[in-house]
Protein backbone atom coordinates (compact mmCIF):
# COMPACT_ATOMS: atom_id res chain seq x y z
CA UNK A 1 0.00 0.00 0.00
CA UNK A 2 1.01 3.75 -1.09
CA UNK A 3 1.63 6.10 1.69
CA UNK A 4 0.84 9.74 0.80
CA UNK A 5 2.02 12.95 2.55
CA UNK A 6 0.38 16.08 2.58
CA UNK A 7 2.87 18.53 0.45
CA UNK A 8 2.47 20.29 -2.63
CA UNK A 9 -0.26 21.21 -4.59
CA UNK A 10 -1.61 17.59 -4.64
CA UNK A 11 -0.72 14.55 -2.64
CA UNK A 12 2.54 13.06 -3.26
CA UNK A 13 2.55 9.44 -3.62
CA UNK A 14 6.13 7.75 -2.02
CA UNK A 15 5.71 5.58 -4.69
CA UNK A 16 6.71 7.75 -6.88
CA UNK A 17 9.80 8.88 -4.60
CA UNK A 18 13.25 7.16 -4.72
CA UNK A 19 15.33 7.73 -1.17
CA UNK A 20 18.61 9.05 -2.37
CA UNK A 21 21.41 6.94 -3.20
CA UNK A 22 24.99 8.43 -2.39
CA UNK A 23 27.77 7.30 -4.79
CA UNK A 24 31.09 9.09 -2.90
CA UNK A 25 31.71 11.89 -0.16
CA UNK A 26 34.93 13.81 -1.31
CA UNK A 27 36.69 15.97 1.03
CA UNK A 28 37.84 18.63 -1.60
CA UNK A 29 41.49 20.15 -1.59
CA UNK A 30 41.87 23.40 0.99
CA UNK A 31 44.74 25.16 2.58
CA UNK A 32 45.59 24.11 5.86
CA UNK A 33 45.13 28.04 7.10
CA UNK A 34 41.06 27.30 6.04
CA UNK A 35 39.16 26.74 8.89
CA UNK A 36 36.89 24.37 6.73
CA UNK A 37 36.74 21.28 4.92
CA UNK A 38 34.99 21.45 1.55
CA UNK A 39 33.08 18.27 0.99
CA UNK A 40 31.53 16.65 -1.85
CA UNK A 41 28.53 14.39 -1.80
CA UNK A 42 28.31 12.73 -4.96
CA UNK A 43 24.83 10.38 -5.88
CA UNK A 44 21.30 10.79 -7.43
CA UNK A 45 18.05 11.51 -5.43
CA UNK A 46 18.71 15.09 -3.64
CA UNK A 47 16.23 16.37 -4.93
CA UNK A 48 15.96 20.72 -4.81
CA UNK A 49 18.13 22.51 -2.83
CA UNK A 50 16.82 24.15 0.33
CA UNK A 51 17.13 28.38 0.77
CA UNK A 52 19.67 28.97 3.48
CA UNK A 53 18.99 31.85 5.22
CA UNK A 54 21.89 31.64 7.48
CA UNK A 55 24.59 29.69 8.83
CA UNK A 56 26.71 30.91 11.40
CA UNK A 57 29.11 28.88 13.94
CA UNK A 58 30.43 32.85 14.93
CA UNK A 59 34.28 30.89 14.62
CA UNK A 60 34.58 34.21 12.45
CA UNK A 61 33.90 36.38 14.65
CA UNK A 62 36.49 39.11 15.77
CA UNK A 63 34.69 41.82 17.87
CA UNK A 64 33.39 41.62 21.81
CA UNK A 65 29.77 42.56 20.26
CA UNK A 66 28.96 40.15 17.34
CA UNK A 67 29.41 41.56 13.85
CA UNK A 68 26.16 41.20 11.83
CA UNK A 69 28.00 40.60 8.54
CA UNK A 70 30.52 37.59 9.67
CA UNK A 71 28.32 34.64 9.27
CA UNK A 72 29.70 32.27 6.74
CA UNK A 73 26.55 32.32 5.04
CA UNK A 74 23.72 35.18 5.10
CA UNK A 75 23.58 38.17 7.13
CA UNK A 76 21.93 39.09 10.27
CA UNK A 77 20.06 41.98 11.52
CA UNK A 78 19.62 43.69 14.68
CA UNK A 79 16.70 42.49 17.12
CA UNK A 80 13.31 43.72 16.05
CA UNK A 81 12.42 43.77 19.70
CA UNK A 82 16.23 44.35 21.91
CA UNK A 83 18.60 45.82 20.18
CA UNK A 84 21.09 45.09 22.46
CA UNK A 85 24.02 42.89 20.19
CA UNK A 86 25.04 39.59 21.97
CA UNK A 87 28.37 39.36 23.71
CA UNK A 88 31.00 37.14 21.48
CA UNK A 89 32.62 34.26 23.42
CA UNK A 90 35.25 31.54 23.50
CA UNK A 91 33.47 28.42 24.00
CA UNK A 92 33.69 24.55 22.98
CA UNK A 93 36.92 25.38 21.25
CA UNK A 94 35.77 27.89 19.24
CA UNK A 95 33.23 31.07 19.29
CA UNK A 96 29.52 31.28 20.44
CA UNK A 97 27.39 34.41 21.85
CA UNK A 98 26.28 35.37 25.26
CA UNK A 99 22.45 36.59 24.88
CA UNK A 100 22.62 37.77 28.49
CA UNK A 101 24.11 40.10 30.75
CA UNK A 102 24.11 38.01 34.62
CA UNK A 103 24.14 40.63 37.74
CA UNK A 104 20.76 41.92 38.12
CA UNK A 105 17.72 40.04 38.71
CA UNK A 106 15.90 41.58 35.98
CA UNK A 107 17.34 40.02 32.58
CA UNK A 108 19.41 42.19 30.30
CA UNK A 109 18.41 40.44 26.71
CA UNK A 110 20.74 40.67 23.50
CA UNK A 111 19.10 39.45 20.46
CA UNK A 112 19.79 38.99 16.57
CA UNK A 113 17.55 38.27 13.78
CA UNK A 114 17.22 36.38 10.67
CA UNK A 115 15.23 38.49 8.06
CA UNK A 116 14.36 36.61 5.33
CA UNK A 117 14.31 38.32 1.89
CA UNK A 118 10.75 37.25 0.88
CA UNK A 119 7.89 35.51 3.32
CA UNK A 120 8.05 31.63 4.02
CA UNK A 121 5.43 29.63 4.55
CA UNK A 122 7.83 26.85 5.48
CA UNK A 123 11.14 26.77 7.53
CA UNK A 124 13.23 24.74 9.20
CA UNK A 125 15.96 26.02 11.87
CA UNK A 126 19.08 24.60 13.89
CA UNK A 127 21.30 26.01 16.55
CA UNK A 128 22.64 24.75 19.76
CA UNK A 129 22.26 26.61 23.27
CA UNK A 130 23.91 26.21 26.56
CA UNK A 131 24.10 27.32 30.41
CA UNK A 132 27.74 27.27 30.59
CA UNK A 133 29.46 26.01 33.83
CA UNK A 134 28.38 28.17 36.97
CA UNK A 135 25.28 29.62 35.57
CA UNK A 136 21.39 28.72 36.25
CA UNK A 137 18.29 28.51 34.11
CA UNK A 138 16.34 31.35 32.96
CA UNK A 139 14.79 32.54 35.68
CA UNK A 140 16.06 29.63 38.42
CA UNK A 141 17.47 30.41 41.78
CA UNK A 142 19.87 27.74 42.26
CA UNK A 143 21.66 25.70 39.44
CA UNK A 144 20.50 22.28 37.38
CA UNK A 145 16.76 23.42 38.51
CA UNK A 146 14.08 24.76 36.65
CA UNK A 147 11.99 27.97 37.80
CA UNK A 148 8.04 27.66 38.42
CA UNK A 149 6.74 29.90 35.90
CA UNK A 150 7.07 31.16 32.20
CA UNK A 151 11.13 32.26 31.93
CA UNK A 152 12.28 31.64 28.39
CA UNK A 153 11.06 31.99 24.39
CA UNK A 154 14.42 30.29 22.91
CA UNK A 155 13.82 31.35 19.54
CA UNK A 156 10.58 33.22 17.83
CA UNK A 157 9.61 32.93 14.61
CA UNK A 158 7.50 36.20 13.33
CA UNK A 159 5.26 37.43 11.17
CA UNK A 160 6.87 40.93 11.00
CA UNK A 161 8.50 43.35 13.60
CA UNK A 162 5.37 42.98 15.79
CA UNK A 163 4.22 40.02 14.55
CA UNK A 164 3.68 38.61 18.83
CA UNK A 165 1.24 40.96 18.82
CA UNK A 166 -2.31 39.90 19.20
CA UNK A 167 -3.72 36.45 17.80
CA UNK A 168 -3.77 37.32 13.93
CA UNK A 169 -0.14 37.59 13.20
CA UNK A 170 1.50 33.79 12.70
CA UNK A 171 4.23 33.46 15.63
CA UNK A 172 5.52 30.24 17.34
CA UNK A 173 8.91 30.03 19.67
CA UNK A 174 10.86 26.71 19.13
CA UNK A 175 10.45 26.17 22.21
CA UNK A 176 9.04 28.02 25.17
CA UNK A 177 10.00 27.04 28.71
CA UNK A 178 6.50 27.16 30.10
CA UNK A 179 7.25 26.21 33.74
CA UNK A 180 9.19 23.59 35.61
CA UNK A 181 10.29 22.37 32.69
CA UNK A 182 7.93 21.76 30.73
CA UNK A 183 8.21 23.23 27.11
CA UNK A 184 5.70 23.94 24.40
CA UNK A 185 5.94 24.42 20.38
CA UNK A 186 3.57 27.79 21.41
CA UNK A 187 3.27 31.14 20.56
CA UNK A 188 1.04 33.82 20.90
CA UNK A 189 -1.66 33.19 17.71
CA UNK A 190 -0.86 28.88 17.50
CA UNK A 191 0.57 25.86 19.29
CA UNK A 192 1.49 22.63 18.68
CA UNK A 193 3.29 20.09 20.66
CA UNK A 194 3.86 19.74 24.89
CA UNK A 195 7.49 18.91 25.08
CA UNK A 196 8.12 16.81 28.67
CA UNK A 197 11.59 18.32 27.95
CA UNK A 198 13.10 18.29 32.20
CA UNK A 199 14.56 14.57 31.64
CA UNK A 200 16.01 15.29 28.39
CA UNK A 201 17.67 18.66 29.21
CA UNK A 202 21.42 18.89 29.04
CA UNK A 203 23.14 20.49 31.88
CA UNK A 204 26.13 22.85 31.21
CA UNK A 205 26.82 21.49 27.70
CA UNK A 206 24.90 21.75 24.19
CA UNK A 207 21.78 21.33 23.78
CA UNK A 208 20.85 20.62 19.44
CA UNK A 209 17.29 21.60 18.68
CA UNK A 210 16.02 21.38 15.72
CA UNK A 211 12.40 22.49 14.73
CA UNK A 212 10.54 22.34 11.14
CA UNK A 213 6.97 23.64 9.95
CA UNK A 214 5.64 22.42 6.56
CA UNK A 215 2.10 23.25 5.50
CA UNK A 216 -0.55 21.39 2.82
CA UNK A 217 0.69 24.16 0.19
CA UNK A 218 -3.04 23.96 -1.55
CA UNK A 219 -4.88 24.54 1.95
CA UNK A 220 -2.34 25.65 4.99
CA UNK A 221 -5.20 26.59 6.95
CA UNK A 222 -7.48 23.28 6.95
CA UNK A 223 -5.19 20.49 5.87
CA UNK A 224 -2.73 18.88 8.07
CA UNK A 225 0.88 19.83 7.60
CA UNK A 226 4.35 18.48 9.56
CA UNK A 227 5.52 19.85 12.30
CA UNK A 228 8.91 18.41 13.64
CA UNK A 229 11.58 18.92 16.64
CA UNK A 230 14.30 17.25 17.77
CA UNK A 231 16.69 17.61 21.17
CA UNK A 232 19.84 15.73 20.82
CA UNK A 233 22.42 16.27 23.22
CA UNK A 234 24.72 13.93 26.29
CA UNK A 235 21.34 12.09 27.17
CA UNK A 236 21.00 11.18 23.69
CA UNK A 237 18.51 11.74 21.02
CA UNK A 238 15.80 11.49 23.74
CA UNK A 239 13.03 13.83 22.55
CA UNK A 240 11.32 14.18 18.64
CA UNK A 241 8.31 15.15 17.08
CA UNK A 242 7.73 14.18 13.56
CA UNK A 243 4.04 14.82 12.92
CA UNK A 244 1.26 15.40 10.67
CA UNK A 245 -1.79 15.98 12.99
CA UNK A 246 -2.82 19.60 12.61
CA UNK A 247 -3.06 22.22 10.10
CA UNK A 248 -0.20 24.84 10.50
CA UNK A 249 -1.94 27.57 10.02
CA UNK A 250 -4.75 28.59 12.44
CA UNK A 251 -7.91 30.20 10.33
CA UNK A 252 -7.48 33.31 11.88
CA UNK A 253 -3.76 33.66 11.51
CA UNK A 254 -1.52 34.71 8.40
CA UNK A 255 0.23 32.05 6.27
CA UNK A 256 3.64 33.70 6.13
CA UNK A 257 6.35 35.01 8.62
CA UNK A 258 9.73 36.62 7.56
CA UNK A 259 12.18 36.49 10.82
CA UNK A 260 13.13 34.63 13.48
CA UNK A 261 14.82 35.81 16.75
CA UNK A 262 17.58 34.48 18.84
CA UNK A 263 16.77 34.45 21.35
CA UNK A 264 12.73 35.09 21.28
CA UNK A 265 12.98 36.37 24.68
CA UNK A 266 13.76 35.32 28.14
CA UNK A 267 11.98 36.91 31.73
CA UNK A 268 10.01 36.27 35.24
CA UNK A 269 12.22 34.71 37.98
CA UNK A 270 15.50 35.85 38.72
CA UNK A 271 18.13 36.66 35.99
CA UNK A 272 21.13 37.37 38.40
CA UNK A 273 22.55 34.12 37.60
CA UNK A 274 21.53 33.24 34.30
CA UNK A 275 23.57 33.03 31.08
CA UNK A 276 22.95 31.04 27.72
CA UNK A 277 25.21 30.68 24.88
CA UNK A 278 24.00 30.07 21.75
CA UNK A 279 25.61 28.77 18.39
CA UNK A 280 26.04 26.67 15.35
CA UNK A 281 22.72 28.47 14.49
CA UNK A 282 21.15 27.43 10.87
CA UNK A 283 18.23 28.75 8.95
CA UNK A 284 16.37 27.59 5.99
CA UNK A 285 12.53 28.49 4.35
CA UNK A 286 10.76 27.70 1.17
CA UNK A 287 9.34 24.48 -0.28
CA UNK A 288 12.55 22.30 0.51
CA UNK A 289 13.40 23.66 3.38
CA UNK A 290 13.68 20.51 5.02
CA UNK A 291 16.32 19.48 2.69
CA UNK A 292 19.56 19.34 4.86
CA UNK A 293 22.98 18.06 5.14
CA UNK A 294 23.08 16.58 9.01
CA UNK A 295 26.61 15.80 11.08
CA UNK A 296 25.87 13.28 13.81
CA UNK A 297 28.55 10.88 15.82
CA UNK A 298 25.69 8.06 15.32
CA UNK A 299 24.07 6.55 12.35
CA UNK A 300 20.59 6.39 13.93
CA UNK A 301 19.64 9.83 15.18
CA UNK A 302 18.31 8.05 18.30
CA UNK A 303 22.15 7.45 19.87
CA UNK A 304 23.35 10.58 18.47
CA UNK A 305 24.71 13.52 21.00
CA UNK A 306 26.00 15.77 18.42
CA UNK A 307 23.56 16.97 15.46
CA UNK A 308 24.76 19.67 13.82
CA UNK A 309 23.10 20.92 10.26
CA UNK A 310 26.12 21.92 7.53
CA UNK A 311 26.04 24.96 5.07
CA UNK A 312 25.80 23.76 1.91
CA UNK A 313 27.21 26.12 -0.26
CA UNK A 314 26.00 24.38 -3.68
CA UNK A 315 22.90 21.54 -4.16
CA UNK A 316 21.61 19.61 -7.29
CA UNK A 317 19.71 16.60 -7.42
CA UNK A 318 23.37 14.48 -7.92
CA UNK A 319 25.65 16.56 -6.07
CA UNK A 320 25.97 18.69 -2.55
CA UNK A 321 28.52 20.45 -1.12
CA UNK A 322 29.02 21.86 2.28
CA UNK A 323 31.62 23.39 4.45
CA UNK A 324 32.82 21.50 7.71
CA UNK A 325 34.98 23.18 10.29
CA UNK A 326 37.91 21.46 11.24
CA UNK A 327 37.62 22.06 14.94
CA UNK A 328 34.55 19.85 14.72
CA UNK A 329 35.86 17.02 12.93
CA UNK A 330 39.08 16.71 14.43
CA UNK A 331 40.08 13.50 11.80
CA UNK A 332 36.56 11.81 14.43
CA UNK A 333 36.34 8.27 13.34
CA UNK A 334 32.63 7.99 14.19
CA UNK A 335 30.68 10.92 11.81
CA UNK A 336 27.69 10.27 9.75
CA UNK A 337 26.05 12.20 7.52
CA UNK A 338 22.13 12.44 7.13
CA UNK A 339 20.99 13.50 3.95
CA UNK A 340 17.38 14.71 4.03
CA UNK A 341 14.75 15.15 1.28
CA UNK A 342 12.36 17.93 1.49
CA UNK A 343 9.61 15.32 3.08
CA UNK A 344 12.32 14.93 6.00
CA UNK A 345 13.71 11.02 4.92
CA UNK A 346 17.03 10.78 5.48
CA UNK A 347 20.03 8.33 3.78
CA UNK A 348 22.83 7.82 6.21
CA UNK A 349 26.73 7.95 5.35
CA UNK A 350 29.87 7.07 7.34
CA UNK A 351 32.08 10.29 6.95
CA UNK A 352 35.56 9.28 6.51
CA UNK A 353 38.55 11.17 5.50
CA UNK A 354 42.17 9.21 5.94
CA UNK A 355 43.81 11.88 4.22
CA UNK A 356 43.03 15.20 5.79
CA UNK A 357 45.34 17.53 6.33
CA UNK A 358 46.39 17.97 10.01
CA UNK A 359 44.06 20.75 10.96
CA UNK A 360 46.05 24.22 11.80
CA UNK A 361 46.55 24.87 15.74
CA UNK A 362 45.23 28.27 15.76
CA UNK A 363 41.71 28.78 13.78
């Protein structure tokens, strides 16, 4: 029996999809003073490429506040709502930002922004986010505990400047800490998922997320569309929702959005203590937005702690390539790669490269 999916004008049948088949992954020639691999996947079966927004791992960063025109790909904006620019900081061998400013109980919030160029109906983001070492939760008193009420929007995705405003505008934060840590897939105009995320939380190292919306492109507002999320981090690939349950689009809410925030915004409790760095942060909309290029120490998701999605700098339906720092490979003998189609099926890859160069001590 067929399976159909709800995408595109009509219903697409899988029989009439073939999962991608990968032939080679090259690691191109680079100087050893480039921070990055350049890597070839060679097959059939990508399918379209996906429209990257941004990538940006801030290794380029040289400034204490971050520059907005450093990411390796894209360029970000100043916070529609703080336009306070995040601190720049060394972290897990390289760079991330701080989007807080710890000493006062009432939080000090530094935020940047994706704009997109045109509205999206669909999107899917990336990005890792940590309380470093000594620090506590948004709005916790003491550390590796979660605070009673409402304390932290990690990212917001908006339908224009004011687009949390009221219940018309389409807004959603991926995700909200809604209390005692408990999360939600909410915003102000829709929601979608409960996330029971306190067992799967990742104290004092990275936490991946990874969230997706995908609408029924004929009827957004009626027919069901896909919403996904995934948390991998040290407790494993404990948390994901891969759904099509719900229409997307409430029927009193726009179809489109064109930014999204990191962070959405953080408050209540007390912010004397609290610090989160964010990073490895990746942004894509449009119809194959789903389409990625995924870096994971495990070839089922499910066992994976690191998940990190790679700019792809060039896609066709036989080849992709994508940059890869060095400081994250580090010659690892255990990488895979997950190559996704825009309907989120993946084909897994061992990544191996025996003759890397050595990678340079100072990046």
């Amino acid at each position: 029996m067929n399976k159909y999916y709800l995408f595109g004008l009509s219903l697409v049948s899988t029989a009439n999809l073939h999962a991608a088949n990968v032939a080679s992954v090259e690691f191109l020639e680079t100087s050893n003073q480039d921070p990055y691999y350049t890597v070839a996947i060679t097959g059939s079966g990508f399918g379209g490429a996906p429209n990257i927004v941004i990538f940006d791992d801030f290794d380029n960063q040289k400034s204490e506040n971050v520059e907005l025109n450093k990411a390796l790909i894209g360029t970000w904006k100043t916070g529609s709502t703080f336009s306070s620019l995040p601190k720049v900081v060394d972290f897990d061998g390289g760079k991330a930002i701080a989007v807080n400013t710890p000493g006062t109980s009432t939080p000090k919030i530094s935020q940047i922004e994706a704009l997109f160029a045109e509205k999206a109906s669909s999107i899917f983001i990336s990005y890792s986010v940590t309380v470093p070492e000594g620090r506590f939760f948004a709005g916790a008193t003491s550390d590796m505990t979660f605070p009673k009420g409402s304390s932290w929007k990690f990212t917001w995705i908006l339908d224009g400047p004011n687009g949390k405003d009221g219940l018309t505008k389409y807004n959603v934060c991926a995700p909200s800490h809604v209390g005692q840590g408990n999360f939600m897939l909410v915003g102000n105009s829709v929601g979608y998922n409960y996330l029971n995320m306190a067992s799967s939380w990742n104290w004092h190292t990275k936490n991946y997320m990874a969230f997706g919306v995908m609408p029924h492109e004929a009827e957004p507002q009626t027919q069901n569309g896909h919403v996904l999320f995934q948390l991998t981090g040290k407790k494993e690939s404990a948390l994901t929702i891969n759904k099509f349950d719900k229409p997307i689009f409430p029927l009193t809410n726009t179809t489109s959005f064109d930014r999204v925030q990191f962070p959405g915004w953080f408050g209540n409790g007390d912010f004397t203590n609290f610090q989160a760095y964010y990073d490895d942060i990746y942004v894509a909309t449009g119809r194959n937005a789903y389409s990625r290029v995924e870096l994971s120490n495990s070839k089922d998701i499910s066992s994976s702690t690191i998940n990190l999605t790679m700019p792809v700098i060039s896609w066709s339906d036989t080849e992709i390539v994508f940059k890869l720092s060095k400081k994250t490979y580090k010659n690892e003998p255990n990488f895979y790669l997950r190559i996704y189609d825009r309907l989120n099926k993946s084909t897994a890859h061992k990544l191996t490269c025996g003759k890397c160069p050595k990678p340079p001590e100072v990046l």
